[in-house]
PDB file of N, CA and C in Angstrom:
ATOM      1  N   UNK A   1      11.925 -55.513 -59.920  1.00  0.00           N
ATOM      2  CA  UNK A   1      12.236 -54.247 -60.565  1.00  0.00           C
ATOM      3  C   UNK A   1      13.744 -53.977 -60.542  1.00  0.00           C
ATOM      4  N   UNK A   2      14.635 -54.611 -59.602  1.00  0.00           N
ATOM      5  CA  UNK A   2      15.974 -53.954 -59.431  1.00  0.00           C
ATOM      6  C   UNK A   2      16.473 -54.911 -59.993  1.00  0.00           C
ATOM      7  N   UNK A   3      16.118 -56.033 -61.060  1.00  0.00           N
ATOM      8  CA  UNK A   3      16.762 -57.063 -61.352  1.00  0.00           C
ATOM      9  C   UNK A   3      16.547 -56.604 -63.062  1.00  0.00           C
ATOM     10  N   UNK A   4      15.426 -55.772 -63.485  1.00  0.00           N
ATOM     11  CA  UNK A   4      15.393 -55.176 -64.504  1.00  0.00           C
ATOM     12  C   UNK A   4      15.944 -53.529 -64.926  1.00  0.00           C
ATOM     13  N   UNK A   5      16.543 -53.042 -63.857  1.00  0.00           N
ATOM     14  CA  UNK A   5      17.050 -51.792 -63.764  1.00  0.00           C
ATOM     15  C   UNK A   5      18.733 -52.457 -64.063  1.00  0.00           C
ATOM     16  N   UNK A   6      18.975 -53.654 -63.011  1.00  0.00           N
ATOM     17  CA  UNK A   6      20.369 -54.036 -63.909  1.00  0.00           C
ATOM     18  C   UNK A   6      20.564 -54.677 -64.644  1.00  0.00           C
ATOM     19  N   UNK A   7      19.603 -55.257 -65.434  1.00  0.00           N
ATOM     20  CA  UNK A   7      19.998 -55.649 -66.737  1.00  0.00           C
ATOM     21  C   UNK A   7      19.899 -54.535 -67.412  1.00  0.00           C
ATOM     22  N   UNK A   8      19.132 -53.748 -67.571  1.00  0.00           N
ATOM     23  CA  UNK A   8      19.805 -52.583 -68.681  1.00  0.00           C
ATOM     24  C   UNK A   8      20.659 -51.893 -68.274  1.00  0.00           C
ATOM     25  N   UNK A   9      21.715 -51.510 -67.251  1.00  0.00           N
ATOM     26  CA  UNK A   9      22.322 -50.738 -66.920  1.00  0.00           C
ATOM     27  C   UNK A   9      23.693 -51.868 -67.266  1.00  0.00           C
ATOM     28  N   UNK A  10      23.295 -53.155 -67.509  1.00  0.00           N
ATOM     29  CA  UNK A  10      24.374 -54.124 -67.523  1.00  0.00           C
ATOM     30  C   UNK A  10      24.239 -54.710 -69.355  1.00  0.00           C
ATOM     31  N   UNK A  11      23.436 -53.783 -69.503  1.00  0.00           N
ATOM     32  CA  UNK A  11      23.365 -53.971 -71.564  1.00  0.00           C
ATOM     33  C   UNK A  11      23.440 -52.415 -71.960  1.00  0.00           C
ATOM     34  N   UNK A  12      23.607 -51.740 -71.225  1.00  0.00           N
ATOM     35  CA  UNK A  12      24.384 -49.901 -71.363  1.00  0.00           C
ATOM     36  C   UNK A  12      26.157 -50.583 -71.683  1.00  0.00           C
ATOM     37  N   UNK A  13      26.430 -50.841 -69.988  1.00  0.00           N
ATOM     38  CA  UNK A  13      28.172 -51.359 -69.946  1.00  0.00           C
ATOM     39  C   UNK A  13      28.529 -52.537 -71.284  1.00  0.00           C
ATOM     40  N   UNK A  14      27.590 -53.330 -71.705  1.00  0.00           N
ATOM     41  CA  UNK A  14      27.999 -54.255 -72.690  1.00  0.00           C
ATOM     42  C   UNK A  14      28.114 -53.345 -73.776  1.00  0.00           C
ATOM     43  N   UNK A  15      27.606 -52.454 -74.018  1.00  0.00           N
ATOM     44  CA  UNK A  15      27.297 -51.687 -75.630  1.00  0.00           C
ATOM     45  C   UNK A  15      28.836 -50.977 -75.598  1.00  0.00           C
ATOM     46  N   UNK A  16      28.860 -50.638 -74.309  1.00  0.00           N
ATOM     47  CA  UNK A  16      30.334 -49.752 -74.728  1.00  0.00           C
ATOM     48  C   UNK A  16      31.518 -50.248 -74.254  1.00  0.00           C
ATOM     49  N   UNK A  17      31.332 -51.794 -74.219  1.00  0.00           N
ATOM     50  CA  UNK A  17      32.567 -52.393 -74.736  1.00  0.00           C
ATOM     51  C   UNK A  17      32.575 -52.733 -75.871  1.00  0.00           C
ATOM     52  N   UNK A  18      31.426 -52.708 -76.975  1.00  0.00           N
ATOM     53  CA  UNK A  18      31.130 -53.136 -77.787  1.00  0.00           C
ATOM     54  C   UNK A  18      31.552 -51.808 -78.790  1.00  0.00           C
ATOM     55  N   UNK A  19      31.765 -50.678 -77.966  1.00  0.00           N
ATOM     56  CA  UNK A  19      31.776 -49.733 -79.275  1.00  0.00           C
ATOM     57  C   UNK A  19      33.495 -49.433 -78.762  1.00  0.00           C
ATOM     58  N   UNK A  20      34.359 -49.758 -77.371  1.00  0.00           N
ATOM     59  CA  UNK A  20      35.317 -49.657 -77.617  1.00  0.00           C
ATOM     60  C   UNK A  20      35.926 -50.663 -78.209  1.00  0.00           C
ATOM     61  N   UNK A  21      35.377 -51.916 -78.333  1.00  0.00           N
ATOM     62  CA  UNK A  21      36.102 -53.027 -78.908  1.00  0.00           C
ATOM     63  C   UNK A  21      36.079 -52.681 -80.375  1.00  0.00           C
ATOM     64  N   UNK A  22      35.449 -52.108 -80.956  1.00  0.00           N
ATOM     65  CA  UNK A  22      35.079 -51.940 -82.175  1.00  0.00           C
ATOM     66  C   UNK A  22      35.883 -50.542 -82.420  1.00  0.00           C
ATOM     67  N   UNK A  23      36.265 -49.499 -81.650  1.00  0.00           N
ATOM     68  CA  UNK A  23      37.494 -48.671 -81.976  1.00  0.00           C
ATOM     69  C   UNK A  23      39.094 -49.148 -81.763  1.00  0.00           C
ATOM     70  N   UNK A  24      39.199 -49.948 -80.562  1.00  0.00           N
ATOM     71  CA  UNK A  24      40.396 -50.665 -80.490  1.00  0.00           C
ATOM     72  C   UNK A  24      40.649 -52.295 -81.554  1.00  0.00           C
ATOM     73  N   UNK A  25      40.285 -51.768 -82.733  1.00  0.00           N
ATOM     74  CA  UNK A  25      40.504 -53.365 -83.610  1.00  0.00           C
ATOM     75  C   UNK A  25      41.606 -54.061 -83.828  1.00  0.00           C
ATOM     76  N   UNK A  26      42.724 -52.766 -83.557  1.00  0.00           N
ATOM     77  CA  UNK A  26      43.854 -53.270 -83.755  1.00  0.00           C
ATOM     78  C   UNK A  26      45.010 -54.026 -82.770  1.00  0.00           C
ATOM     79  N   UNK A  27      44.388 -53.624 -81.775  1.00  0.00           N
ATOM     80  CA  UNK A  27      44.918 -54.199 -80.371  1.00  0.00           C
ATOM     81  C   UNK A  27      45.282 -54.978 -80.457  1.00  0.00           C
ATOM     82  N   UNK A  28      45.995 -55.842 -79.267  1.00  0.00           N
ATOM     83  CA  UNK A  28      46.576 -57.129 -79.114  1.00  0.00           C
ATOM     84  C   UNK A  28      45.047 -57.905 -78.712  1.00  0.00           C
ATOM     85  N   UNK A  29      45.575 -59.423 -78.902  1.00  0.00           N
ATOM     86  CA  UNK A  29      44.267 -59.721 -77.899  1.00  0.00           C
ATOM     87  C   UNK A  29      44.113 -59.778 -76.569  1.00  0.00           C
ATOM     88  N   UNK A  30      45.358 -59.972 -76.222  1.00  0.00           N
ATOM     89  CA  UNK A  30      45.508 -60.063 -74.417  1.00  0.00           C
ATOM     90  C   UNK A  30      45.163 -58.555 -74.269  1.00  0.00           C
ATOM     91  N   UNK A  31      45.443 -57.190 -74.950  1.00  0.00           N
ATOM     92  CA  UNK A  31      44.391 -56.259 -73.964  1.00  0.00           C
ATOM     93  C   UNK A  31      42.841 -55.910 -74.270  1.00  0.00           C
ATOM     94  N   UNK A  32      42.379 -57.102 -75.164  1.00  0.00           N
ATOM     95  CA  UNK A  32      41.078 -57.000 -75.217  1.00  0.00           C
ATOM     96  C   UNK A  32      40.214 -58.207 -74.385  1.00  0.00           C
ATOM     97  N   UNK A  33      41.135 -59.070 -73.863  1.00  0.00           N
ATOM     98  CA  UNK A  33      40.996 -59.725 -72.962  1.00  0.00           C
ATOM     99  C   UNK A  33      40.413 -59.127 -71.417  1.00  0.00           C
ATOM    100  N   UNK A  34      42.143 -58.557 -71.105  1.00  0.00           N
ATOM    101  CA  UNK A  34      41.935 -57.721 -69.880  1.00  0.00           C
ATOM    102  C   UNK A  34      40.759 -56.639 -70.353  1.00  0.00           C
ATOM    103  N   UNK A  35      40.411 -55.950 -71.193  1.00  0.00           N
ATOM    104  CA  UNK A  35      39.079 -55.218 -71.454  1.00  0.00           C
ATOM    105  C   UNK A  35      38.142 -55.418 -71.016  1.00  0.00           C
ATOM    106  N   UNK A  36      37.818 -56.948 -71.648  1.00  0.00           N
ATOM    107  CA  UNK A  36      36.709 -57.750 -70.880  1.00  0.00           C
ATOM    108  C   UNK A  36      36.691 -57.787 -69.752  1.00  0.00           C
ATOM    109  N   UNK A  37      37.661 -58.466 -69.148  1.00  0.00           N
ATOM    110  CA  UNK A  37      37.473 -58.295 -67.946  1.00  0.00           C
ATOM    111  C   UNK A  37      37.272 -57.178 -67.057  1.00  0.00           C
ATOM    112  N   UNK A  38      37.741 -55.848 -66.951  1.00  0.00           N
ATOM    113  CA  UNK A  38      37.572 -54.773 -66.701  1.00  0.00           C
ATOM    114  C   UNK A  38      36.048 -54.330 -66.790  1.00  0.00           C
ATOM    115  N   UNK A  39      35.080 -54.750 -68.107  1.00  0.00           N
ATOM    116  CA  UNK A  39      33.553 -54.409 -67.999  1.00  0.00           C
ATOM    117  C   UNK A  39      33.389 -55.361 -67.538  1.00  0.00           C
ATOM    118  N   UNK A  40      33.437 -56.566 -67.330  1.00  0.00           N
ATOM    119  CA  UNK A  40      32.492 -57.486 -66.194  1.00  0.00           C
ATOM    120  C   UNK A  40      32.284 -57.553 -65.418  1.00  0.00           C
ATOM    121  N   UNK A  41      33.926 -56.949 -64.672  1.00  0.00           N
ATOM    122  CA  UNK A  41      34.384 -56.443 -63.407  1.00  0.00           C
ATOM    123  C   UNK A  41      33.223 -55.078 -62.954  1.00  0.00           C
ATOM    124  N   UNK A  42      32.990 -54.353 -63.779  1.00  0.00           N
ATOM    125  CA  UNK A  42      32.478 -53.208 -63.696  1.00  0.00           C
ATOM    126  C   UNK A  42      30.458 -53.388 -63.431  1.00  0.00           C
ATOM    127  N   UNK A  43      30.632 -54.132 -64.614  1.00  0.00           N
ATOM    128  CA  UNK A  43      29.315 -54.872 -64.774  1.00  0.00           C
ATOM    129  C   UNK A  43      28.781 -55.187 -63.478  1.00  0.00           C
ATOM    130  N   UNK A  44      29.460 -56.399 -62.774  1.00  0.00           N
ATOM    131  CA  UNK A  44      29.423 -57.044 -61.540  1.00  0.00           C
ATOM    132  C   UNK A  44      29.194 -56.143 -60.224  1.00  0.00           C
ATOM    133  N   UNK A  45      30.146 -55.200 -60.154  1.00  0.00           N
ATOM    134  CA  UNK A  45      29.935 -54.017 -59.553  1.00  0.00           C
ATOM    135  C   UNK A  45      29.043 -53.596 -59.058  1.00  0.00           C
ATOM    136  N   UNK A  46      28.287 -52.853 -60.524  1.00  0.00           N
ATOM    137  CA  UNK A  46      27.080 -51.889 -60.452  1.00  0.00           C
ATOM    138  C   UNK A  46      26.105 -52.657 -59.844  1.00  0.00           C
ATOM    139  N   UNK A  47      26.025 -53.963 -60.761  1.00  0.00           N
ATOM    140  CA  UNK A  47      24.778 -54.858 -60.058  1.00  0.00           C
ATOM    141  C   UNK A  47      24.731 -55.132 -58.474  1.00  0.00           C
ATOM    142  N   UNK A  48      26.772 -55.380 -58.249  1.00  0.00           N
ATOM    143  CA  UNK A  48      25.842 -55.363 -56.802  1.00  0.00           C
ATOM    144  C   UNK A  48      25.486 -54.581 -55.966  1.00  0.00           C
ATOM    145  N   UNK A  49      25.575 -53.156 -56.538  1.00  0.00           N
ATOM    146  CA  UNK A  49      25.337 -52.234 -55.663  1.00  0.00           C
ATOM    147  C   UNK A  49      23.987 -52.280 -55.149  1.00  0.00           C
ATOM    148  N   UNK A  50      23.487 -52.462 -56.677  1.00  0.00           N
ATOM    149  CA  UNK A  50      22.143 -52.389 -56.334  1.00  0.00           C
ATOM    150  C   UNK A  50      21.223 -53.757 -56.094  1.00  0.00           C
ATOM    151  N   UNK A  51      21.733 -54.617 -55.965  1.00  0.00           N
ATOM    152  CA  UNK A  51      20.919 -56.356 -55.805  1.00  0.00           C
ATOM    153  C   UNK A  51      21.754 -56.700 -54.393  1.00  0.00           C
ATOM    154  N   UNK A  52      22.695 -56.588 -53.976  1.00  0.00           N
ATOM    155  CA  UNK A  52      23.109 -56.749 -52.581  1.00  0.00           C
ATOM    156  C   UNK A  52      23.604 -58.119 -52.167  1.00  0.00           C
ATOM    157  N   UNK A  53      23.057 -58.808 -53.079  1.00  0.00           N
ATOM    158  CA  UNK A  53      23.659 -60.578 -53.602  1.00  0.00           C
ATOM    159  C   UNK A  53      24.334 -60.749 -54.115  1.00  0.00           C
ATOM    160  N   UNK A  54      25.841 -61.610 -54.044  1.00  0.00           N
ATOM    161  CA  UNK A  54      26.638 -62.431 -54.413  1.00  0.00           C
ATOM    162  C   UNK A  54      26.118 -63.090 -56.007  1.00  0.00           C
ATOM    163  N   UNK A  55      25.684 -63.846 -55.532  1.00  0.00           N
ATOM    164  CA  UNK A  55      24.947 -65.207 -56.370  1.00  0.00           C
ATOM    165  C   UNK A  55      23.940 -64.306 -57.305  1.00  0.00           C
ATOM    166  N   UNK A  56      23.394 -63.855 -56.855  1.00  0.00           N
ATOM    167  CA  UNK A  56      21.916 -62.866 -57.839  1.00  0.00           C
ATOM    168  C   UNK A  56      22.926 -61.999 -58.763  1.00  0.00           C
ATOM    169  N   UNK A  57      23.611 -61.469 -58.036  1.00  0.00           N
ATOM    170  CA  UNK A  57      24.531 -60.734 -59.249  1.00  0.00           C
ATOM    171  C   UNK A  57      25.290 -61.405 -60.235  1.00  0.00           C
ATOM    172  N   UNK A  58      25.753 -62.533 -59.772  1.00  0.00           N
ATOM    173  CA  UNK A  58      26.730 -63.058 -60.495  1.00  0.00           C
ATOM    174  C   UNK A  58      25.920 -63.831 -61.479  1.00  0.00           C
ATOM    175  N   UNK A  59      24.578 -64.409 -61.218  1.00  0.00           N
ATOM    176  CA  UNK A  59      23.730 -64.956 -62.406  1.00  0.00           C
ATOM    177  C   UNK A  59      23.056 -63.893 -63.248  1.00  0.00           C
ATOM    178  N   UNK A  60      22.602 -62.788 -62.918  1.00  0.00           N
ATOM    179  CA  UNK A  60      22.254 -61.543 -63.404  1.00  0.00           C
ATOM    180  C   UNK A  60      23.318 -61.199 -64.365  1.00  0.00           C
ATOM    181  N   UNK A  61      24.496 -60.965 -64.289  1.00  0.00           N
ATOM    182  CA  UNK A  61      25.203 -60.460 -65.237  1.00  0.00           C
ATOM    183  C   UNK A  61      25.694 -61.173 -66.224  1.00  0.00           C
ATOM    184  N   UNK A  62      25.839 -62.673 -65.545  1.00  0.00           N
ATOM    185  CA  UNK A  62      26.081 -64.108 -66.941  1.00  0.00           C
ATOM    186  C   UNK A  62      25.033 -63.777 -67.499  1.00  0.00           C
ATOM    187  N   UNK A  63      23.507 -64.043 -67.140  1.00  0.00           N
ATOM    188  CA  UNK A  63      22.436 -63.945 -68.145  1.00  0.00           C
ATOM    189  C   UNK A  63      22.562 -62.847 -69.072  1.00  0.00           C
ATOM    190  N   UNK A  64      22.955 -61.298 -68.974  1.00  0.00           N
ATOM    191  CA  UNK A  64      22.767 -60.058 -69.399  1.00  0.00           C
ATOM    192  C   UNK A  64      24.004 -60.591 -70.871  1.00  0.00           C
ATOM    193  N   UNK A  65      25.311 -60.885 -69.852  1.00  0.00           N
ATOM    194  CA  UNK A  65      26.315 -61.025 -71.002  1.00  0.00           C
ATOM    195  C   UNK A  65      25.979 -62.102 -72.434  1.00  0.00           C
ATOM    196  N   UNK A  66      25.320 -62.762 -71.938  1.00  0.00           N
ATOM    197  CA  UNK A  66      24.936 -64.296 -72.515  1.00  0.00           C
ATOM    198  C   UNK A  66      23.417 -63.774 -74.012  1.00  0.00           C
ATOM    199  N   UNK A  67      22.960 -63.018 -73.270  1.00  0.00           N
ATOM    200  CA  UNK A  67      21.846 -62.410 -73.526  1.00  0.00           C
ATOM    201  C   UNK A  67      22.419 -61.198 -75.079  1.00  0.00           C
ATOM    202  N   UNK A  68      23.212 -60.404 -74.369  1.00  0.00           N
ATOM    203  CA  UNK A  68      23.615 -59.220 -75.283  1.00  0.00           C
ATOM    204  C   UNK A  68      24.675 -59.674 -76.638  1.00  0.00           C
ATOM    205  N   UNK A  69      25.197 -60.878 -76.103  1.00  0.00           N
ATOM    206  CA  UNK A  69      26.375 -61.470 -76.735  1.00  0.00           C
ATOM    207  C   UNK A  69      25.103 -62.425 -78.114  1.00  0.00           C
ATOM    208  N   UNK A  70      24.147 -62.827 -77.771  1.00  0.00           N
ATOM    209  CA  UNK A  70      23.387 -63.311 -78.551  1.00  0.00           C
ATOM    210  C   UNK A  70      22.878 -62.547 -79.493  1.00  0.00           C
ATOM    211  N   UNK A  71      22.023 -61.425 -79.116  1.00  0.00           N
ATOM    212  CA  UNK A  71      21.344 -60.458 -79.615  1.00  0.00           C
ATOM    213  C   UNK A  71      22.439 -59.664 -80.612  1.00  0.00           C
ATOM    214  N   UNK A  72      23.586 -59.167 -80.485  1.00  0.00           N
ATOM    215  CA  UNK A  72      24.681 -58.908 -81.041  1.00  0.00           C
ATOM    216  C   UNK A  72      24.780 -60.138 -82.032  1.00  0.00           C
ATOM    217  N   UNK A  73      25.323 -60.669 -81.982  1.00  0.00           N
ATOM    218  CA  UNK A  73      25.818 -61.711 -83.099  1.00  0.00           C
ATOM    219  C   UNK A  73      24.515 -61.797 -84.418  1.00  0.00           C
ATOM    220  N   UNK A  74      23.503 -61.979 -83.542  1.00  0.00           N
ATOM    221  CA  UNK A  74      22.084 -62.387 -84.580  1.00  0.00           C
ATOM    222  C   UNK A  74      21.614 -61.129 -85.484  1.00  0.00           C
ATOM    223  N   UNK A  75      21.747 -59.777 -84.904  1.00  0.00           N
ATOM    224  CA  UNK A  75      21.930 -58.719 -85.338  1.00  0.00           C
ATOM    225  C   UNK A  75      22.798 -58.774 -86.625  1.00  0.00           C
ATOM    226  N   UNK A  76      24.151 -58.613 -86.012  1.00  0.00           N
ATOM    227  CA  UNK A  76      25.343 -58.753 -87.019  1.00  0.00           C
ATOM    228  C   UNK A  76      25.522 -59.594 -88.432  1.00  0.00           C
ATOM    229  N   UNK A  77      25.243 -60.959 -87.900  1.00  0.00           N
ATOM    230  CA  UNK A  77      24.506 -61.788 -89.136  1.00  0.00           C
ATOM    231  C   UNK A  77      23.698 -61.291 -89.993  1.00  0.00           C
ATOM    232  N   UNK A  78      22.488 -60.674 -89.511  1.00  0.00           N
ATOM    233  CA  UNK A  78      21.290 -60.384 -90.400  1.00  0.00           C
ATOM    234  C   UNK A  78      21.966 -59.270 -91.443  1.00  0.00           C
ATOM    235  N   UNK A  79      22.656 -58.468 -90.558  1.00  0.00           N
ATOM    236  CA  UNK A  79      23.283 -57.112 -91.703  1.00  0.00           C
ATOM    237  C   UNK A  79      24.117 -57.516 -92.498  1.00  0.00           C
ATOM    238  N   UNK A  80      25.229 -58.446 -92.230  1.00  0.00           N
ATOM    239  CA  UNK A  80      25.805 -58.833 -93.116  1.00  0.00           C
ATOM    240  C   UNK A  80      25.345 -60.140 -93.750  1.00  0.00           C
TER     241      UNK A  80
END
């Protein structure tokens, strides 16, 4: 259950990098870089607050990113 409470709380944090990346278009890329990093950082975080593992978190949030980054793109395709 706490491994499905942070994946959505870790596809909440993906959406709204997704909606600031999508207001900051004009940016450089190096601060959409550091962006990223800043929600993964954040991402990583939350999860481990609540999973208490190193390793569980750190595969938990690759999967989530890996996961949302898919679902996004396949989305995006279909509309356009």
């Amino acid at each position: 259950m706490r491994t499905y409470i942070v994946m959505l709380l870790q596809f909440i944090i993906w959406s709204g990098y997704t909606l600031i990346e999508w207001l900051s278009k004009h940016d450089l890329l190096i601060y959409k870089v550091i962006m990223f990093f800043v929600f993964f950082y954040l991402a990583f975080i939350i999860g481990h607050q609540i999973i208490k593992s190193l390793s569980k978190t750190l595969f938990i949030t690759s999967v989530s990113l890996v996961l949302y980054t898919s679902i996004h793109f396949t989305l995006a395709r279909l509309i356009y």
